[in-house]
Protein backbone atom coordinates (compact mmCIF):
# COMPACT_ATOMS: atom_id res chain seq x y z
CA UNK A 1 53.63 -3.18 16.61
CA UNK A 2 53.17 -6.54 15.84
CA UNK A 3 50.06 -8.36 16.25
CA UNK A 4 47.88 -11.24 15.11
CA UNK A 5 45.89 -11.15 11.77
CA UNK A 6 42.47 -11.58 13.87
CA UNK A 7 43.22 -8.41 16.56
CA UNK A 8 43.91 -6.41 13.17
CA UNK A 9 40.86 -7.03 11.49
CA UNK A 10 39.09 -6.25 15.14
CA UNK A 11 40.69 -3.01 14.90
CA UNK A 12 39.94 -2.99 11.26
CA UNK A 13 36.10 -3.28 11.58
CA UNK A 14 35.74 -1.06 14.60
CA UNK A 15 37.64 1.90 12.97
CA UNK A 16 35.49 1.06 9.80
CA UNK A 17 32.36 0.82 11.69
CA UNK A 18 32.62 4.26 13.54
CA UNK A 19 31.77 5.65 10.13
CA UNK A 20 29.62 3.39 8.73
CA UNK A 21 25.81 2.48 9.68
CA UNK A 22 26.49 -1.22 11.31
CA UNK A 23 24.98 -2.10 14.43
CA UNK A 24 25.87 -4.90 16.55
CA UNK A 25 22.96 -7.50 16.84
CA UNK A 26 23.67 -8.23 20.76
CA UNK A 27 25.40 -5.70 22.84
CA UNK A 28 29.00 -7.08 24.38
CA UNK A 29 27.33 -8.00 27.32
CA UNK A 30 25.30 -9.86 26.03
CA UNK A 31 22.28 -8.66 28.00
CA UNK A 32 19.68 -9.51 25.64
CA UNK A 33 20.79 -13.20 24.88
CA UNK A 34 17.83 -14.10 26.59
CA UNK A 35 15.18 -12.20 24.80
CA UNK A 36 16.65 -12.41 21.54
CA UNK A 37 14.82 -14.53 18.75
CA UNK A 38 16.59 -13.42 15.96
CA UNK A 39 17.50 -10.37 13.87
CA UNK A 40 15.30 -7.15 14.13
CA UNK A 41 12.66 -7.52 11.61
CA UNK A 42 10.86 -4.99 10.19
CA UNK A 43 7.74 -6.73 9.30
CA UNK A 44 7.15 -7.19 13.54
CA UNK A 45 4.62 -4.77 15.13
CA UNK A 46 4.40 -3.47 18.58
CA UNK A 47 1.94 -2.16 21.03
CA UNK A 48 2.10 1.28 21.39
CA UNK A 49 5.51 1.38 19.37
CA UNK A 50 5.29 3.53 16.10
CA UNK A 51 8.22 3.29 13.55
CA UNK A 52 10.39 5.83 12.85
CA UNK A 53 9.79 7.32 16.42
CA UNK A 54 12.85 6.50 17.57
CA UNK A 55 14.54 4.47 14.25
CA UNK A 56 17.72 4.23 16.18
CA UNK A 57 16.29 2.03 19.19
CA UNK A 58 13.94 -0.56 17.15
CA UNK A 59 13.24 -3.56 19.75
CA UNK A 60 15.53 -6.18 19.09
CA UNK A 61 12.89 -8.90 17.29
CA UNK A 62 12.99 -11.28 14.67
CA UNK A 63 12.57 -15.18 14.05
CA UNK A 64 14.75 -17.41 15.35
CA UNK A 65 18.12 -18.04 16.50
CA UNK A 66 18.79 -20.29 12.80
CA UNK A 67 21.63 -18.79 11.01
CA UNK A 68 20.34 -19.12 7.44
CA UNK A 69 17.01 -17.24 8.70
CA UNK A 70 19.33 -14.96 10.59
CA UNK A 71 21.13 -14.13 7.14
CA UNK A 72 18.47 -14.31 4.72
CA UNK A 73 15.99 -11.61 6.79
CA UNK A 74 18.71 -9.01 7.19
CA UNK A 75 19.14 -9.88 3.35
CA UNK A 76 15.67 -9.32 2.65
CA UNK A 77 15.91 -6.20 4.80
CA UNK A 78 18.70 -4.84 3.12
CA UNK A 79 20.78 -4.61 6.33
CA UNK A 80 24.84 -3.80 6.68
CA UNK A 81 25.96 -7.13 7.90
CA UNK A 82 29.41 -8.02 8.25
CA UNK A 83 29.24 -12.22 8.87
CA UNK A 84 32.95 -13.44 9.94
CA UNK A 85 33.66 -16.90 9.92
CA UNK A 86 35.71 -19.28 10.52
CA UNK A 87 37.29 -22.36 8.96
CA UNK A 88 40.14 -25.41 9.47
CA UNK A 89 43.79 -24.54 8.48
CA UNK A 90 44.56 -23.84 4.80
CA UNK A 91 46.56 -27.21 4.05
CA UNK A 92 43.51 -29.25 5.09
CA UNK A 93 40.62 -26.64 3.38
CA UNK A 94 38.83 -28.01 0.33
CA UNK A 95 40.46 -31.28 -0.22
CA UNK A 96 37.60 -33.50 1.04
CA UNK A 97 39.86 -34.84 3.80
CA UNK A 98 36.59 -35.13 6.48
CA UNK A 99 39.03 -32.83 8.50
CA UNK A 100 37.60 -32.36 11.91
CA UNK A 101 35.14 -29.25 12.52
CA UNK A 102 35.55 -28.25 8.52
CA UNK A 103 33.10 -26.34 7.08
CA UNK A 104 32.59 -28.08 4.04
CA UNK A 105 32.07 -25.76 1.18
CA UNK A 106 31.26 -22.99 3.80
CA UNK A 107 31.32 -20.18 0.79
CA UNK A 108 29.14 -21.69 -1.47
CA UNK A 109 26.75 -21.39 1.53
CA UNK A 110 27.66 -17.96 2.47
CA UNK A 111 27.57 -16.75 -1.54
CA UNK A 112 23.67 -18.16 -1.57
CA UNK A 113 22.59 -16.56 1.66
CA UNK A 114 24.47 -13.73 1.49
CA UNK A 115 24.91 -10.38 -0.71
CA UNK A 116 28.65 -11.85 -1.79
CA UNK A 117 31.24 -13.75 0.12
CA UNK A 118 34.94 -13.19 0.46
CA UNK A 119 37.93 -15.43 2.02
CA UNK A 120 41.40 -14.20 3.55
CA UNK A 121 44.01 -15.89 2.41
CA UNK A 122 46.33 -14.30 3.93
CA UNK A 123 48.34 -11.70 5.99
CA UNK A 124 49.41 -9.37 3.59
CA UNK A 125 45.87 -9.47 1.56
CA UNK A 126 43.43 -9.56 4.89
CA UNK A 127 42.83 -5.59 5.44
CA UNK A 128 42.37 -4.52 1.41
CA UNK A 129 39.81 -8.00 1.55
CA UNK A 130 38.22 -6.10 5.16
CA UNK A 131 38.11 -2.83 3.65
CA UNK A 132 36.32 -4.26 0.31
CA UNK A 133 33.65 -6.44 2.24
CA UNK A 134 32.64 -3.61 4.16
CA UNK A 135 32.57 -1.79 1.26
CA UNK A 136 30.32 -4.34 -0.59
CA UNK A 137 27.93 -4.92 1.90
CA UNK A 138 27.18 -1.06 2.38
CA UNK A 139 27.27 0.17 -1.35
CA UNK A 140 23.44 0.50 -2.41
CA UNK A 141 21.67 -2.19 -2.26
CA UNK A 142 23.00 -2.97 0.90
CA UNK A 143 23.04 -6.39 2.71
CA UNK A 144 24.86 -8.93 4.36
CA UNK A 145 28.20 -10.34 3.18
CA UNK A 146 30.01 -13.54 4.11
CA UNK A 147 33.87 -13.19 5.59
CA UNK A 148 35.90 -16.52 5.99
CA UNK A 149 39.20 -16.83 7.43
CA UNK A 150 40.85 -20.08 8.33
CA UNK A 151 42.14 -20.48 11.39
CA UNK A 152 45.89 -20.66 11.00
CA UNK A 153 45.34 -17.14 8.99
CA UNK A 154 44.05 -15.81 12.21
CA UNK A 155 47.03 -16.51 14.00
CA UNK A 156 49.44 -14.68 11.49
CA UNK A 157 51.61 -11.99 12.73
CA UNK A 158 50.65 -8.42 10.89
CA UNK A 159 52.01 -4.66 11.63
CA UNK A 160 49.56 -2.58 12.67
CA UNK A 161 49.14 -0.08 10.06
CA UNK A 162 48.50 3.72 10.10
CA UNK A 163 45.42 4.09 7.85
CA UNK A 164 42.39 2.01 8.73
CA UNK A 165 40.01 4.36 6.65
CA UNK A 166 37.37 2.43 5.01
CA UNK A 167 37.12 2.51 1.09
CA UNK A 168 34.49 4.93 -0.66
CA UNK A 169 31.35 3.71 -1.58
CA UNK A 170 30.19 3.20 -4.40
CA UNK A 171 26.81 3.87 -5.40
CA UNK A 172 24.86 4.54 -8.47
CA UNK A 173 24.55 7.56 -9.11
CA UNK A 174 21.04 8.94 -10.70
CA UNK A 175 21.40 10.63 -14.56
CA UNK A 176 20.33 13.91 -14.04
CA UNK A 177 18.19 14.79 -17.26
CA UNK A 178 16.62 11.12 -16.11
CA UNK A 179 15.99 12.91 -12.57
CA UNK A 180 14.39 16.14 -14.37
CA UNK A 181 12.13 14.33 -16.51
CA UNK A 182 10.83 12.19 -13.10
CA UNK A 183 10.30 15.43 -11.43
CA UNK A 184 8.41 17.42 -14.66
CA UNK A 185 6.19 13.93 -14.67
CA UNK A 186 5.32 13.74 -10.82
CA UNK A 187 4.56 17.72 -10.81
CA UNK A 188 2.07 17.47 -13.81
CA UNK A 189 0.29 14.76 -11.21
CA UNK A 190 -2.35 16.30 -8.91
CA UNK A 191 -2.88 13.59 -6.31
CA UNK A 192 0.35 11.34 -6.81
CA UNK A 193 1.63 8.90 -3.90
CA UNK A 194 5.28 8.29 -2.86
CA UNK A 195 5.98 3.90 -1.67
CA UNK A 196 9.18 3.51 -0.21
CA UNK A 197 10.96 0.19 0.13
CA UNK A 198 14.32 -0.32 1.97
CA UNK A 199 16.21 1.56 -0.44
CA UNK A 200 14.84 5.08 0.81
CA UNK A 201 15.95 4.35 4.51
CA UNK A 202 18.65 7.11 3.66
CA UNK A 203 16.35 9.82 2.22
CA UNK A 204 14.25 10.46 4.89
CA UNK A 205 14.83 14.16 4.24
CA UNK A 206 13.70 13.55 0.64
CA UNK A 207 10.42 12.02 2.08
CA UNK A 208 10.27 15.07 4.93
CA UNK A 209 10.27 17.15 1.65
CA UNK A 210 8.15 15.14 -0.43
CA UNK A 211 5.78 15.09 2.15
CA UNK A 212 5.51 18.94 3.21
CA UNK A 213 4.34 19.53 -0.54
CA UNK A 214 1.25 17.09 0.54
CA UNK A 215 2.29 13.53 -1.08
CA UNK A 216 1.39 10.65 0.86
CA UNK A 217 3.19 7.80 1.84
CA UNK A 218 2.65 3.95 1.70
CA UNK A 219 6.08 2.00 2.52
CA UNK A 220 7.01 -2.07 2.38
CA UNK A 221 7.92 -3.24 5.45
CA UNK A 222 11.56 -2.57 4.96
CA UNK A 223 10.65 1.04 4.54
CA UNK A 224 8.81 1.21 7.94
CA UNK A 225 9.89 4.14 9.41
CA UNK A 226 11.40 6.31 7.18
CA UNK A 227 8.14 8.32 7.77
CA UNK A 228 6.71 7.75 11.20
CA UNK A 229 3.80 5.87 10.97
CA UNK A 230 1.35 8.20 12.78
CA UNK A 231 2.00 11.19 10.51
CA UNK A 232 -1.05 11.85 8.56
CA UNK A 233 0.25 11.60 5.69
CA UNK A 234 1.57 8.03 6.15
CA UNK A 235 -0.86 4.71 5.20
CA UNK A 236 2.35 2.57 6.50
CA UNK A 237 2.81 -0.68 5.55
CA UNK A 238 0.96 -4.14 4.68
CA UNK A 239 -1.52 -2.32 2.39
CA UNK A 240 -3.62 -4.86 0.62
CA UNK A 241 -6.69 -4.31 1.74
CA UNK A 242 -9.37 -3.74 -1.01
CA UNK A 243 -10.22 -0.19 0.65
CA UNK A 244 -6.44 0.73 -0.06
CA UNK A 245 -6.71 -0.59 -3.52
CA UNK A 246 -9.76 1.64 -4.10
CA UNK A 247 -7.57 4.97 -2.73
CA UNK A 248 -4.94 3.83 -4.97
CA UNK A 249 -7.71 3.58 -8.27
CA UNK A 250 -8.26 7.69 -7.19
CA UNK A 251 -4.18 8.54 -7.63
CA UNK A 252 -3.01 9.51 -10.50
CA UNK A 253 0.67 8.73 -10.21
CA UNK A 254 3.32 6.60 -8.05
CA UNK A 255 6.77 6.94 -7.50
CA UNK A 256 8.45 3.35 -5.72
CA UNK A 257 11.64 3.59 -4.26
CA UNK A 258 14.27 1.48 -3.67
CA UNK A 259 11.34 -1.47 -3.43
CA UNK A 260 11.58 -4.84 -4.88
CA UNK A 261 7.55 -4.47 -4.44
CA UNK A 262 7.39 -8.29 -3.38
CA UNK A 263 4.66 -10.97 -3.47
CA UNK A 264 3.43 -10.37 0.35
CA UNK A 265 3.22 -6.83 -0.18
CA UNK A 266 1.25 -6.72 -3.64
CA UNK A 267 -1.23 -9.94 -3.59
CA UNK A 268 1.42 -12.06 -5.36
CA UNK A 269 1.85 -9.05 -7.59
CA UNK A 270 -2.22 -8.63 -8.42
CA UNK A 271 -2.38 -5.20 -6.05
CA UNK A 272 -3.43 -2.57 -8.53
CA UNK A 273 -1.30 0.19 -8.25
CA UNK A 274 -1.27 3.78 -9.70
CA UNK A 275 -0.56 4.76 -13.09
CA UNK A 276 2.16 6.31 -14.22
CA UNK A 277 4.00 3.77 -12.12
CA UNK A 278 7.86 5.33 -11.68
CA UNK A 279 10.72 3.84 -9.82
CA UNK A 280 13.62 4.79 -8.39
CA UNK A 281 16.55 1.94 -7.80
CA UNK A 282 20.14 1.50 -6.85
CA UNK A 283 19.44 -1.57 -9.31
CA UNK A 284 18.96 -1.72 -12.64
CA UNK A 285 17.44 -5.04 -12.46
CA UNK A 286 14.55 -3.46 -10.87
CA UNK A 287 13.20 -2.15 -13.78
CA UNK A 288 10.15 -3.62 -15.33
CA UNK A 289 10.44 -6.26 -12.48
CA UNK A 290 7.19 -7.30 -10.97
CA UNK A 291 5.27 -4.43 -12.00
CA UNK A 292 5.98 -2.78 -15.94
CA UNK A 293 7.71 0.90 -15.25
CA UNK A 294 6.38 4.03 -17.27
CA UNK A 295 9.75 5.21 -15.94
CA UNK A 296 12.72 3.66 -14.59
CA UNK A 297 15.60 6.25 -12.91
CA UNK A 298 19.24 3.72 -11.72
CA UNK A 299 20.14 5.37 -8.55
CA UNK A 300 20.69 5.17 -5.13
CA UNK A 301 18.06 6.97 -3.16
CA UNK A 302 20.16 8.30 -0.67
């Protein structure tokens, strides 16, 4: 079955999709056009809506309908984005030529606003490229990734092929005597508090755990939800109020996870937070960033 290189890749990223955690921004309708302001955004509160209530059907929210602000939230947000794009025929790409409706230097752009960027060159290369952006953009920590593919690439004739499976993912996995040492310091704590950033969205049964033991929860806005924010147990998010900081002086440990603990969230990083601080992160770059680590474990929470 012959068909053209952009109908593969649409079967491509819908048989890659089906078992992976992206979600369309606008339904194929298009039903929401009219509401829509942007990608959903984490940091947006609602009357009477309480995150993590229903985490699948979070009002579609966000800024604005500019690109770069569409890209750089869901980066921010650590969101599975797959961005396709794109561009003039290959003869004419790059050369400075002012060809018509050329995207001048299009990846440069997509490789600042974007987790990585990748460009199909052609036929034979297009689904390993597919299957490797997808792959990129959800391996922990997850976020948007650019795909370009010039427009006479589109048009190329491809078979069909029998696997469309999606590659495995790859992320970090946690050193276990690192992970037993965490656990004999957070059980030697008596009143110790759990923050979760965007990074713990896939542990929520770790939390549920966490939680039944009696450890509270405080989250950044890209945890929201992980816990629902009415359980008891839960402070939520956008905790820099000086009667927070005075709980936090009574704890006597905190674990962040998968947090980049950023300047709106910590009083440009001033917040006072609980000692031992210990973090968990799918990057190792985390550690001793913003706030000094007593402990650092390079893992993804999920």
């Amino acid at each position: 079955m012959k068909l053209t290189l952009l109908s593969l890749l649409g079967f491509g990223a819908v048989a890659l999709a089906q078992e992976s955690s992206f979600r369309p921004l606008l339904d194929p309708q298009l039903s929401q056009w009219e509401k829509w302001l942007g990608p959903v955004h984490r940091a947006y509160d609602l009357p009477g809506y309480v995150r993590g209530a229903k985490p699948k059907d979070d009002p579609v929210l966000g800024l604005n309908n500019d690109p770069l602000k569409v890209i750089t939230t869901r980066q921010v947000d650590g969101e599975t984005v797959l961005h396709i794009t794109g561009q003039v025929e290959l003869p004419y790409l790059d050369r400075n030529l002012a060809y018509i409706h050329e995207a001048r230097d299009q990846m440069s752009m997509m490789k600042s606003l974007c987790k990585s960027a990748w460009r199909i060159w052609d036929a034979q290369s297009a689904l390993g490229v597919l299957r490797a952006a997808v792959r990129d953009a959800m391996s922990a920590p997850a976020g948007p990734v650019g795909l370009e593919i010039p427009i006479d690439v589109q048009e190329m004739l491809v078979d069909l092929p029998d696997d469309l499976s999606p590659l495995p993912l790859t992320g970090a996995q946690p050193d276990a005597a690192a992970l037993d040492a965490l656990a004999a310091a957070l059980a030697r704590a008596r009143r110790p508090l759990l923050w979760l950033g965007g990074g713990a969205r896939g542990a929520s049964a770790a939390v549920q755990r966490l939680v039944a033991l009696g450890i509270g929860v405080v989250s950044s806005t890209q945890g929201r939800g992980i816990l629902r924010e009415d359980h008891p147990l839960s402070l939520g998010a956008f905790n820099i109020h000086a009667p927070v900081e005075a709980f936090y002086a009574s704890c006597d440990a905190m674990l962040v996870v998968g947090s980049k603990l950023r300047s709106n969230e910590t009083f440009k990083y001033r917040l006072r937070l609980p000692q031992p601080l210990y973090r968990i992160d799918a990057d190792p770059a985390q550690e001793g960033r913003n706030y000094a680590s007593s402990q650092f474990v390079c893992g993804d929470a999920a």
